[in-house]
N, C-alpha and C. Protein backbone atom coordinates (compact mmCIF):
# COMPACT_ATOMS: atom_id res chain seq x y z
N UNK A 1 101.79 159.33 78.63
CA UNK A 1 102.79 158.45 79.20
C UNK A 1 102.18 157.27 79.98
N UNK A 2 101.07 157.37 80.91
CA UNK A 2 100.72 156.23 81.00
C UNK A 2 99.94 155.30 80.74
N UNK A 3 99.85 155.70 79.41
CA UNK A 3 99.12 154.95 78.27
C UNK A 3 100.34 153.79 77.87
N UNK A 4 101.47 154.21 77.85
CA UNK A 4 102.69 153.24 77.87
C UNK A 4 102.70 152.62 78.61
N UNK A 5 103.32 152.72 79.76
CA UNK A 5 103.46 151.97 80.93
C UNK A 5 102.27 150.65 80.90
N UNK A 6 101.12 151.31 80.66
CA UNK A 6 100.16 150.35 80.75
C UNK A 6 100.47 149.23 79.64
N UNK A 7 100.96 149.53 78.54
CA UNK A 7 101.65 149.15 77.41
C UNK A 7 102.78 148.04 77.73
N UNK A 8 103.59 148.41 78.20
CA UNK A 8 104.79 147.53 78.93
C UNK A 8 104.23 146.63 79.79
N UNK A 9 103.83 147.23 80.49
CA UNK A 9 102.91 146.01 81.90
C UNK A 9 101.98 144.80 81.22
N UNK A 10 101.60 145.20 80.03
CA UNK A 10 100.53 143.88 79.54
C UNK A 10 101.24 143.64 78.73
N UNK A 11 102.86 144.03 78.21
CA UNK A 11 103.49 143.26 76.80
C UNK A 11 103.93 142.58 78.23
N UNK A 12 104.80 142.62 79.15
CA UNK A 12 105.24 141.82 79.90
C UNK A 12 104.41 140.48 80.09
N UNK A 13 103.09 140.79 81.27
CA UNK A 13 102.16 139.85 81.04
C UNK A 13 102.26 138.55 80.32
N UNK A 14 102.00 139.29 78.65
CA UNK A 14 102.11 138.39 77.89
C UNK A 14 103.14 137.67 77.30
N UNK A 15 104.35 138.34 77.46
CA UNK A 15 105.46 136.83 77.52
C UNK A 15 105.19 136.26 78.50
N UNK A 16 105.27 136.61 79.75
CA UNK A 16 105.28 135.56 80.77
C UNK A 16 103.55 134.80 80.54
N UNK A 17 102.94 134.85 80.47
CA UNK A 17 101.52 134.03 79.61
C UNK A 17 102.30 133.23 78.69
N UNK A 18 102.95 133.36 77.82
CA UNK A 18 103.30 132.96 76.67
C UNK A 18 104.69 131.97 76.35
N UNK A 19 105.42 132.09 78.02
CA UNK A 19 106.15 131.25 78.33
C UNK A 19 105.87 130.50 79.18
N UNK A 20 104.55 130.71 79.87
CA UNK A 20 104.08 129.14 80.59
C UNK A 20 103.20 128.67 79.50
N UNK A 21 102.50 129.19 78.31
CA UNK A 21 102.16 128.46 77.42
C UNK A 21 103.02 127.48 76.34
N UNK A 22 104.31 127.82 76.90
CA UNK A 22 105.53 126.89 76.17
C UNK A 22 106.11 126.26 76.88
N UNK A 23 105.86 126.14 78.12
CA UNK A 23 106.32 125.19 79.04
C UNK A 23 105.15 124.36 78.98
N UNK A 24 103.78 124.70 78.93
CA UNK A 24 102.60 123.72 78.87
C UNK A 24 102.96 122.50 77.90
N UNK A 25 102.75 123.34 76.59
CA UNK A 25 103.18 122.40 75.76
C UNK A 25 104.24 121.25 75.64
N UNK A 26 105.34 121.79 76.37
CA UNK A 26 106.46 120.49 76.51
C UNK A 26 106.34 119.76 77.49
N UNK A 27 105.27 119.94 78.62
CA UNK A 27 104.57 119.14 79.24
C UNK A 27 105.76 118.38 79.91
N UNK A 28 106.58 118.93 80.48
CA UNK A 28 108.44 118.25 81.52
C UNK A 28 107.33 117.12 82.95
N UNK A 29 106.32 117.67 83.12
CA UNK A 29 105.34 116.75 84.33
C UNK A 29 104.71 115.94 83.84
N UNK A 30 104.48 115.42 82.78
CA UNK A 30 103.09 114.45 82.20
C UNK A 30 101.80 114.70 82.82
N UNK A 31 101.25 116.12 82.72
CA UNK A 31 100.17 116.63 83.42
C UNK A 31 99.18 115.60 82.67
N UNK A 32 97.79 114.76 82.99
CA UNK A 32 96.98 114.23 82.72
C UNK A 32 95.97 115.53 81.88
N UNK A 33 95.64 116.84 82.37
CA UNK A 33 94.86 117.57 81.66
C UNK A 33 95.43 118.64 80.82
N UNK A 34 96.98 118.45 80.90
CA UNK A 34 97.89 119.41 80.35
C UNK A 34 96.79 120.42 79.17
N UNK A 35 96.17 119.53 78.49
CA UNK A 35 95.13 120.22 76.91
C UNK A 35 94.45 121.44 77.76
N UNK A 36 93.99 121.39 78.63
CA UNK A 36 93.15 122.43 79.25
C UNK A 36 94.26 123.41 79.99
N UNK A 37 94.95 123.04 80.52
CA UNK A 37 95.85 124.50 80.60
C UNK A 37 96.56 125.12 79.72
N UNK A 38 97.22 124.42 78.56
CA UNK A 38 97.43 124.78 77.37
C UNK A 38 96.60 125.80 76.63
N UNK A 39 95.45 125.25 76.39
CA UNK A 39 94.26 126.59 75.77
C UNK A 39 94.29 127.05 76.23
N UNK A 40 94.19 127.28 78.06
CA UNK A 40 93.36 128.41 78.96
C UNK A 40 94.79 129.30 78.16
N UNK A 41 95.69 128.92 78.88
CA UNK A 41 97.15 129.74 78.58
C UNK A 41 97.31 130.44 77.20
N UNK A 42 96.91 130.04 76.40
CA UNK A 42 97.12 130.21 74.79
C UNK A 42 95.92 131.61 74.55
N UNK A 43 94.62 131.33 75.29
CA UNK A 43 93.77 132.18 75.04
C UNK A 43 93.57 133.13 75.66
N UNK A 44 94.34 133.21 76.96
CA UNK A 44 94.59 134.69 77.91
C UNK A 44 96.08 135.34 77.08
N UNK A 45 97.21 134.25 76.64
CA UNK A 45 97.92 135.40 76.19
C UNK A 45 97.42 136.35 74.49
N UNK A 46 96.61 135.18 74.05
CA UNK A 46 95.97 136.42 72.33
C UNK A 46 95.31 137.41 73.64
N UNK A 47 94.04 137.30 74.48
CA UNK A 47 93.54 138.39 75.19
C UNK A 47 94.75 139.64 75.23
N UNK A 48 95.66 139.28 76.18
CA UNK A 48 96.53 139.97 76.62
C UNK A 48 97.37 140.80 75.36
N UNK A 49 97.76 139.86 74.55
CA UNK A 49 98.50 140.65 73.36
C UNK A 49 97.28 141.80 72.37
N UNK A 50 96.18 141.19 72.23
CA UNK A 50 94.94 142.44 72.18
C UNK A 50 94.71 143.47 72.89
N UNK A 51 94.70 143.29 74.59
CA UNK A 51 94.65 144.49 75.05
C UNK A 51 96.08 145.01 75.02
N UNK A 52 97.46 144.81 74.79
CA UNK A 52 98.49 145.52 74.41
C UNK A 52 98.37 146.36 73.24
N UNK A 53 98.14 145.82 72.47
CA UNK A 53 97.90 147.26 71.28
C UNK A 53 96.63 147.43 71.15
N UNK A 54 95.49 147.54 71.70
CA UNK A 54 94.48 148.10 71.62
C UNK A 54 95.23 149.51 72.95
N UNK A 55 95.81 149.28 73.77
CA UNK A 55 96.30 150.11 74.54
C UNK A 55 97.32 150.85 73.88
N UNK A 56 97.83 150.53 72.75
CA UNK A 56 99.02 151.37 72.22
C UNK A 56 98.14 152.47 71.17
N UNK A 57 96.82 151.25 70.35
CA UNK A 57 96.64 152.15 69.43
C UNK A 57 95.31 153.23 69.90
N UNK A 58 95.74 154.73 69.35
CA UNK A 58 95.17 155.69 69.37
C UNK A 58 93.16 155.56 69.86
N UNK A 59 92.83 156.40 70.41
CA UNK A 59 91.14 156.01 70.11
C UNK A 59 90.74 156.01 68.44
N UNK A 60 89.72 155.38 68.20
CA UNK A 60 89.26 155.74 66.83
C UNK A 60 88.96 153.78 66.06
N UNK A 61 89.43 154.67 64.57
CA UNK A 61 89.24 153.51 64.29
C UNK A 61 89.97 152.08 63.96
N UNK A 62 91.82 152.57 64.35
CA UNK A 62 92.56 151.94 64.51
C UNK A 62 92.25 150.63 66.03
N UNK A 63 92.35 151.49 66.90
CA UNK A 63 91.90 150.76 67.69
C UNK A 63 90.40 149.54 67.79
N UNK A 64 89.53 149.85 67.09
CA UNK A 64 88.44 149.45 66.72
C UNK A 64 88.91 148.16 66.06
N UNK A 65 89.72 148.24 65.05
CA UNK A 65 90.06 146.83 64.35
C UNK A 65 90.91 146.32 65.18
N UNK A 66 92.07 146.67 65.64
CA UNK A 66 92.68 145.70 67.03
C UNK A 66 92.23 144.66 67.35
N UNK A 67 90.34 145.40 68.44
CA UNK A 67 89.85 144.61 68.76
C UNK A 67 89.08 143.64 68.37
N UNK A 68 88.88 143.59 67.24
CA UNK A 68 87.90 142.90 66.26
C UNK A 68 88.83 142.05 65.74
N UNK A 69 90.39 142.47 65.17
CA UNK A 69 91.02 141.19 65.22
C UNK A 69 91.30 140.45 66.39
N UNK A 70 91.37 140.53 67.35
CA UNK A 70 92.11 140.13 68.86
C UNK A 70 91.19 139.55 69.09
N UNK A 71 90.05 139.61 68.87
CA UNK A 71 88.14 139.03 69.05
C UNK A 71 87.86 137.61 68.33
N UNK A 72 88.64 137.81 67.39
CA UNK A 72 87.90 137.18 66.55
C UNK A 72 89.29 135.91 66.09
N UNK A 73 90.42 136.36 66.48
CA UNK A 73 91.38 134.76 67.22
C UNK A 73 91.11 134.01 68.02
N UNK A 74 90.69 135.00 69.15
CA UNK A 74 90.14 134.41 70.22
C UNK A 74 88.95 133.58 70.20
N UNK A 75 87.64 133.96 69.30
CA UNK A 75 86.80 133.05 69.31
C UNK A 75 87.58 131.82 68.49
N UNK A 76 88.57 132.23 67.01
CA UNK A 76 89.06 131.21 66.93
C UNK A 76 90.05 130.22 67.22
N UNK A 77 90.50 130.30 68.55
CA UNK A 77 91.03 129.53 69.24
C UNK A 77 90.13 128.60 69.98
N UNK A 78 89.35 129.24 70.51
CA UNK A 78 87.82 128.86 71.24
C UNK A 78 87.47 128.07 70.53
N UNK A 79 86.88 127.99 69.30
CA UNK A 79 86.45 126.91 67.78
C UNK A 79 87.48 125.92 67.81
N UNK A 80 88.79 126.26 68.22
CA UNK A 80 89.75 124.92 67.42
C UNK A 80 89.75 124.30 69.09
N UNK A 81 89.44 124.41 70.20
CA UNK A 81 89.61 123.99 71.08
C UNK A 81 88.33 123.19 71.48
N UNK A 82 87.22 123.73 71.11
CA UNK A 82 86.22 122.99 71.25
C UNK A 82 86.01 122.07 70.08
N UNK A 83 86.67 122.01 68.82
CA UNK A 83 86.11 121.17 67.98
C UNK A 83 87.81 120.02 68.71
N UNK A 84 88.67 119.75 68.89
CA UNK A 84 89.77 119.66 69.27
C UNK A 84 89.02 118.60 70.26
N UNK A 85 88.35 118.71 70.99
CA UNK A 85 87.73 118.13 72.49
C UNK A 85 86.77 117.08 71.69
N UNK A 86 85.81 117.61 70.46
CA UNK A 86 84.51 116.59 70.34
C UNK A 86 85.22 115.32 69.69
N UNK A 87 86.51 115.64 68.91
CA UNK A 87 87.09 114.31 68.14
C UNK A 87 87.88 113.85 68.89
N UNK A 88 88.28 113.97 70.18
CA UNK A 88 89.24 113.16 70.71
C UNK A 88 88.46 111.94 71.51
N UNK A 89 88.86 111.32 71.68
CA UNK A 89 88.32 109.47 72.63
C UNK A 89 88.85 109.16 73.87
N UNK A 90 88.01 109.26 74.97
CA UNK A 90 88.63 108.78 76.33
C UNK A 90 89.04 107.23 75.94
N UNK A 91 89.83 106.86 76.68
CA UNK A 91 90.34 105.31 76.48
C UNK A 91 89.54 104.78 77.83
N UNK A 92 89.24 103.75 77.77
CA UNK A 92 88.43 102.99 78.63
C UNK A 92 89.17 102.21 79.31
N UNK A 93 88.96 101.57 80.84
CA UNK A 93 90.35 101.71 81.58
C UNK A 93 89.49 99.75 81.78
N UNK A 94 90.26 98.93 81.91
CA UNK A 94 90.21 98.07 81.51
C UNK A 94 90.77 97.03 83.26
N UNK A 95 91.85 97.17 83.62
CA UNK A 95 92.11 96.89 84.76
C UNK A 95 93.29 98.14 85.70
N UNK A 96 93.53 97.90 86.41
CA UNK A 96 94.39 98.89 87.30
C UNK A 96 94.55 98.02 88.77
N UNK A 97 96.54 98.42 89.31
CA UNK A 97 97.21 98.42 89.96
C UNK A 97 97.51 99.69 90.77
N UNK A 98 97.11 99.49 92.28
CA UNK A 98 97.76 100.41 92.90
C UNK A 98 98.59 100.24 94.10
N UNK A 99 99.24 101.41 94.04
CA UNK A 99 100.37 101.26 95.11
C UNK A 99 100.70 102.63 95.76
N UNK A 100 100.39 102.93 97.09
CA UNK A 100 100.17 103.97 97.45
C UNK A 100 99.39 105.52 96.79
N UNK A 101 100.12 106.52 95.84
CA UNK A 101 99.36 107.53 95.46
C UNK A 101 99.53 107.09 93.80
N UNK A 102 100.27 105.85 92.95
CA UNK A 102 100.38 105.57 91.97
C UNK A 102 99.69 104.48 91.57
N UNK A 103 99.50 104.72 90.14
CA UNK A 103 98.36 103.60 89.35
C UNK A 103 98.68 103.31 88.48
N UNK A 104 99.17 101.76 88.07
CA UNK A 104 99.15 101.19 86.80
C UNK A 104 97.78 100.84 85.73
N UNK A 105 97.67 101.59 85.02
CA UNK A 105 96.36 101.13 84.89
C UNK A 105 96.29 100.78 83.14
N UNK A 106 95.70 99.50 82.67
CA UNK A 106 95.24 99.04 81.39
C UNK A 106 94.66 99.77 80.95
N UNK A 107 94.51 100.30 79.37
CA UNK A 107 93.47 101.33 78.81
C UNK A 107 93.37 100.67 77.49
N UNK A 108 92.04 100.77 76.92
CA UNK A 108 91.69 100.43 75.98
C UNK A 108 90.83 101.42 74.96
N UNK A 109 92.22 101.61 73.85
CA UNK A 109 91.62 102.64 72.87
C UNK A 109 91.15 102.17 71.53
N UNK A 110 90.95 103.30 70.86
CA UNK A 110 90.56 102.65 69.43
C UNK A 110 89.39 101.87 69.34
N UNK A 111 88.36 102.34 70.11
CA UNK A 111 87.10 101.43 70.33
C UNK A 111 86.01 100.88 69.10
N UNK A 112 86.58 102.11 68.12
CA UNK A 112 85.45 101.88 66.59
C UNK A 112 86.62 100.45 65.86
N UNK A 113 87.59 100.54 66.04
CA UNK A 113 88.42 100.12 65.54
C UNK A 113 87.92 98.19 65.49
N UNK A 114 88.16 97.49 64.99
CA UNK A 114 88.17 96.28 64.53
C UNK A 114 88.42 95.11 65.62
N UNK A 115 90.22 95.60 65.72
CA UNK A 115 90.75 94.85 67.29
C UNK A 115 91.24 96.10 67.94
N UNK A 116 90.61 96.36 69.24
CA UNK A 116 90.92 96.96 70.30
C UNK A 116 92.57 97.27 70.66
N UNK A 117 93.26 98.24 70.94
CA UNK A 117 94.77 98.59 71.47
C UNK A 117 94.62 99.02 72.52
N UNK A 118 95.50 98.30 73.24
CA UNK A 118 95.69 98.37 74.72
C UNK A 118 97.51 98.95 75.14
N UNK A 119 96.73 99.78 75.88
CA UNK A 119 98.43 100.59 76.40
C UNK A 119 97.93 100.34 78.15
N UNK A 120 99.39 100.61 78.71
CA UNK A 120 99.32 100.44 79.87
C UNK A 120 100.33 101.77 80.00
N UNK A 121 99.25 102.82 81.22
CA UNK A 121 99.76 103.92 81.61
C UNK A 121 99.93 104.14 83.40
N UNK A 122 100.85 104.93 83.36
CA UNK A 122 100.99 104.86 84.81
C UNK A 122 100.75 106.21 85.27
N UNK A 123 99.76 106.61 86.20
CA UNK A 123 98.79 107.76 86.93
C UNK A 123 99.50 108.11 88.69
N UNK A 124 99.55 108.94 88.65
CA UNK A 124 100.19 109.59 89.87
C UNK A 124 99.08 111.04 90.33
N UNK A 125 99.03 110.84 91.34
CA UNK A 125 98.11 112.07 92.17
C UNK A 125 96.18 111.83 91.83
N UNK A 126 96.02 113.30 91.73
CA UNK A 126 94.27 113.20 91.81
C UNK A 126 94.06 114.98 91.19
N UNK A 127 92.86 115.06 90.74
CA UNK A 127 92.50 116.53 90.47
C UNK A 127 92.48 116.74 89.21
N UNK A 128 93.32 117.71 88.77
CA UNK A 128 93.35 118.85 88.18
C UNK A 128 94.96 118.69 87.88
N UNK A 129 96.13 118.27 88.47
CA UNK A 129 97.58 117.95 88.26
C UNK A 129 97.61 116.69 88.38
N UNK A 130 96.81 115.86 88.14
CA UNK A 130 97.20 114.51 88.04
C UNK A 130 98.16 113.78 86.65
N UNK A 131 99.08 113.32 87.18
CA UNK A 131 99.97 113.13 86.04
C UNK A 131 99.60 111.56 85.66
N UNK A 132 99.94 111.25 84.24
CA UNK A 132 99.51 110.59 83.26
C UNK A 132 101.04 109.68 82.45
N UNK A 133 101.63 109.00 82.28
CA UNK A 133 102.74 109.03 81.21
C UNK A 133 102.62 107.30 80.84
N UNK A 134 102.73 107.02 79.63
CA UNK A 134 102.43 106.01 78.63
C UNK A 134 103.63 104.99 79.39
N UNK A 135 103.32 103.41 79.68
CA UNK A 135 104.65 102.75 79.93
C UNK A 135 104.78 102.01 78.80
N UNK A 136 103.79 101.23 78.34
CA UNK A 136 103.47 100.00 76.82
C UNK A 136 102.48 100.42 76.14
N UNK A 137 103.37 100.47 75.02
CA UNK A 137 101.89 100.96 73.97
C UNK A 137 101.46 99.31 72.92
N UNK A 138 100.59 98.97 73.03
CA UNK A 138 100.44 97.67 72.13
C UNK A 138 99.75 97.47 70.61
N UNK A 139 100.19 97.19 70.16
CA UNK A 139 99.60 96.61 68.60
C UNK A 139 98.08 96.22 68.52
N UNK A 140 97.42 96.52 67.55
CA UNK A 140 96.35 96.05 66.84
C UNK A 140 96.27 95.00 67.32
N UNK A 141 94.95 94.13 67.53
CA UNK A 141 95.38 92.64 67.69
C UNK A 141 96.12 91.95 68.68
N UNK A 142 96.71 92.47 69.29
CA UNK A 142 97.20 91.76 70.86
C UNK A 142 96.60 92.30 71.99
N UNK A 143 96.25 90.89 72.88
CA UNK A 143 95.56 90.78 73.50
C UNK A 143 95.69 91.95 74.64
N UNK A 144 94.77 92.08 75.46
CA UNK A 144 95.59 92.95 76.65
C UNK A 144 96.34 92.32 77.58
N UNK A 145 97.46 93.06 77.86
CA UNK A 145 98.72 92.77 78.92
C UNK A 145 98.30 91.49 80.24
N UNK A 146 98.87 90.35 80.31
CA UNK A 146 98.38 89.09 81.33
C UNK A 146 98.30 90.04 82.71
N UNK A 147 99.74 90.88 82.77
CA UNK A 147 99.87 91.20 84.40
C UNK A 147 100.68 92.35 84.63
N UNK A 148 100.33 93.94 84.80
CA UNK A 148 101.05 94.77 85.36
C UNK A 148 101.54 94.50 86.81
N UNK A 149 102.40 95.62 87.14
CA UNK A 149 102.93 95.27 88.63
C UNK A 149 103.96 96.09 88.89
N UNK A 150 104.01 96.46 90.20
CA UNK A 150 105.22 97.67 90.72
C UNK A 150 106.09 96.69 90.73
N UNK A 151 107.31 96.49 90.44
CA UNK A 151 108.61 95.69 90.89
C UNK A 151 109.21 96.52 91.98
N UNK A 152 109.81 97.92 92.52
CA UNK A 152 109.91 98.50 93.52
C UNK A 152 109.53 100.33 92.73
N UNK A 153 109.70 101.21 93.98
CA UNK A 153 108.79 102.21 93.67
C UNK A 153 109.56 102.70 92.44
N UNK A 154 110.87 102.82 92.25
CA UNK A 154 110.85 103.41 90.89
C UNK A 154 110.92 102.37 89.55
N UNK A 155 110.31 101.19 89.59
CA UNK A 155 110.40 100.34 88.55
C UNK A 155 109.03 99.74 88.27
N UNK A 156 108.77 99.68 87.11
CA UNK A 156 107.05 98.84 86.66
C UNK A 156 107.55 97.50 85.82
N UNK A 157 106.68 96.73 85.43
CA UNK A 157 106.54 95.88 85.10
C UNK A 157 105.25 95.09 84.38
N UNK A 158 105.41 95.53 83.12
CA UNK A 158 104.31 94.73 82.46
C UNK A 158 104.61 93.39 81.62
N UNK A 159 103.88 91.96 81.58
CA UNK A 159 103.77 90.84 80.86
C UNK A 159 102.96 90.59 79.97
N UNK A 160 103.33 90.20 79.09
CA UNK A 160 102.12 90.09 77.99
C UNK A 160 101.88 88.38 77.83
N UNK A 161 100.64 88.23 77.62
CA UNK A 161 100.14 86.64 77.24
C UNK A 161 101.21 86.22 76.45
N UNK A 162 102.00 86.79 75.78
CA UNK A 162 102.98 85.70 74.63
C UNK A 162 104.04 85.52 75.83
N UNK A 163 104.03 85.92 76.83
CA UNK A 163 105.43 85.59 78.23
C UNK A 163 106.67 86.68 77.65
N UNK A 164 106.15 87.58 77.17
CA UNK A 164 107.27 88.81 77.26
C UNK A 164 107.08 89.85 78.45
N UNK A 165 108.63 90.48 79.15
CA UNK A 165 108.15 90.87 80.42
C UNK A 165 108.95 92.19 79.99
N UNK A 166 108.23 93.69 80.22
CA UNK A 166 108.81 94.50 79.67
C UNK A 166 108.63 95.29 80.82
N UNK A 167 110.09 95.96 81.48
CA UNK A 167 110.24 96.82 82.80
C UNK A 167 110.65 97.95 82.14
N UNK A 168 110.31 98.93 83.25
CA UNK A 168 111.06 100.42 82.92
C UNK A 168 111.16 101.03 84.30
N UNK A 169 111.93 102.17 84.14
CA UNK A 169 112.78 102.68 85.20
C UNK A 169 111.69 103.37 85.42
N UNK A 170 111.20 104.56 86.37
CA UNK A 170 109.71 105.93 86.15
C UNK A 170 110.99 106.87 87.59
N UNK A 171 110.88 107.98 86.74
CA UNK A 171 111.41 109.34 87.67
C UNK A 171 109.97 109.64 88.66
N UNK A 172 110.47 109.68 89.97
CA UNK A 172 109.72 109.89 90.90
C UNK A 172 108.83 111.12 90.46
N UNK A 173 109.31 112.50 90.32
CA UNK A 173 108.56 113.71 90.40
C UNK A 173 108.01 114.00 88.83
N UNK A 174 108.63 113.93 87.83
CA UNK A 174 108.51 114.06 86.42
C UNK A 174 107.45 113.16 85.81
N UNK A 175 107.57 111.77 86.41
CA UNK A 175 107.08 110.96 85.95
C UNK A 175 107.67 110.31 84.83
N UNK A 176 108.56 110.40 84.47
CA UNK A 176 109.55 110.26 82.78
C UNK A 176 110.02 108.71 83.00
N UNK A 177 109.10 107.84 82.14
CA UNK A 177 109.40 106.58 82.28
C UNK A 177 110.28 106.34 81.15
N UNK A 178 111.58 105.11 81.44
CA UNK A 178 112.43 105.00 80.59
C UNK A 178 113.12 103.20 80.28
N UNK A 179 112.47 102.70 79.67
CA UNK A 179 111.85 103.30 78.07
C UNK A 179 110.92 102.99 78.19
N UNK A 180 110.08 103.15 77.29
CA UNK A 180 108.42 103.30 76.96
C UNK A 180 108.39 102.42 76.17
N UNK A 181 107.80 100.99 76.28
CA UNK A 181 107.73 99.75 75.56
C UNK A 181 106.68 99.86 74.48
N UNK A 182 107.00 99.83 72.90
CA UNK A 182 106.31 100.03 71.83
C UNK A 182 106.58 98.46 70.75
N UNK A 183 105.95 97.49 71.03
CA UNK A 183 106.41 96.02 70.28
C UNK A 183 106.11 96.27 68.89
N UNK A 184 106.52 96.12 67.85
CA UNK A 184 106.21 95.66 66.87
C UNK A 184 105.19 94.72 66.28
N UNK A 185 105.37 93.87 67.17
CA UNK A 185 104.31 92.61 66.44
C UNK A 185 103.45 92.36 67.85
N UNK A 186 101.77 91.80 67.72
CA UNK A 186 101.44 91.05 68.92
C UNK A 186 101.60 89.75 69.01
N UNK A 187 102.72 88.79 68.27
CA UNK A 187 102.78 87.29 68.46
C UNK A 187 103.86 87.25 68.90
N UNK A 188 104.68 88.22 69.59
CA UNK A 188 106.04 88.29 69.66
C UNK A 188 106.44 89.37 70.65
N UNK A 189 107.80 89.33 71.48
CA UNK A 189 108.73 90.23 71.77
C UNK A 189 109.41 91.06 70.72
């Protein structure tokens, strides 16, 4: 019997593992490192769902494969998380606005790329929960943004060299900027 219990206690565990690994993912905060709590989360609940039926199943050799499958997700989660990390590209931060604990800041991605894309994101806090959320995302080929700028604390404001001026609303705690300026063309509004 309390070979069960122990059973219940780590199936529990692992929903609740497995429902902050689904809250990670929908990411409601615009966590800046959200990717790293996501895996951590993803790879303690396979742990956890391994030691659940390695705890259900019998000694021997049932149990034996359990762990060897439960082992061997886990390293391959580990594999897709580390290969996941070597192909992704920091964006290179280009200019930045601040205003008390918030940052407008220019980023410049796509660096192999031909003509450079420039988004302008807006950064809140410091650490480990520092939140992150996209305000203008820009086209191939257009230049970077003339002039970000707070208009008041819940409103931004970016201009682009062609004299287009694109504002958005930003939720204080969420960070959920509305709307998220995506142009079509760079010779144009």
């Amino acid at each position: 019997m309390p070979r069960l219990r122990h059973a219940v206690v780590l199936a529990a565990l692992t929903v609740l593992v497995g429902g902050l690994a689904v809250l990670a993912v929908a990411d409601p905060f615009h966590l800046r490192n959200i990717r790293w709590f996501t895996a951590g989360l993803v790879l303690l609940a396979v742990l956890l769902l391994t030691a659940t039926f390695a705890v259900l199943a019998r000694r021997g050799l049932l149990r034996a494969c359990v762990l060897v499958i439960g082992g061997i997700a886990a390293l391959g989660w580990v594999g897709i998380v580390v290969l996941a990390d070597r192909v992704s590209v920091e964006n290179r931060t280009v200019s930045e606005v601040a205003e008390g604990s918030r940052r407008l800041v220019v980023v410049e991605g796509a660096r192999e790329a031909i003509a450079p894309v420039y988004a302008v994101v807006l950064r809140s806090g410091g650490g480990p929960f520092e939140q992150e959320t996209v305000v203008y995302q820009g086209v191939e080929a257009a230049p970077a943004p003339a002039e970000i700028r707070f208009v008041d604390p819940d409103t931004v404001e970016v201009r682009t060299g062609a004299g287009c001026a694109y504002r958005s609303e930003v939720e204080a705690v969420t960070l959920d900027v509305d709307p998220v300026h995506r142009p079509l063309r760079a010779d144009g509004c």
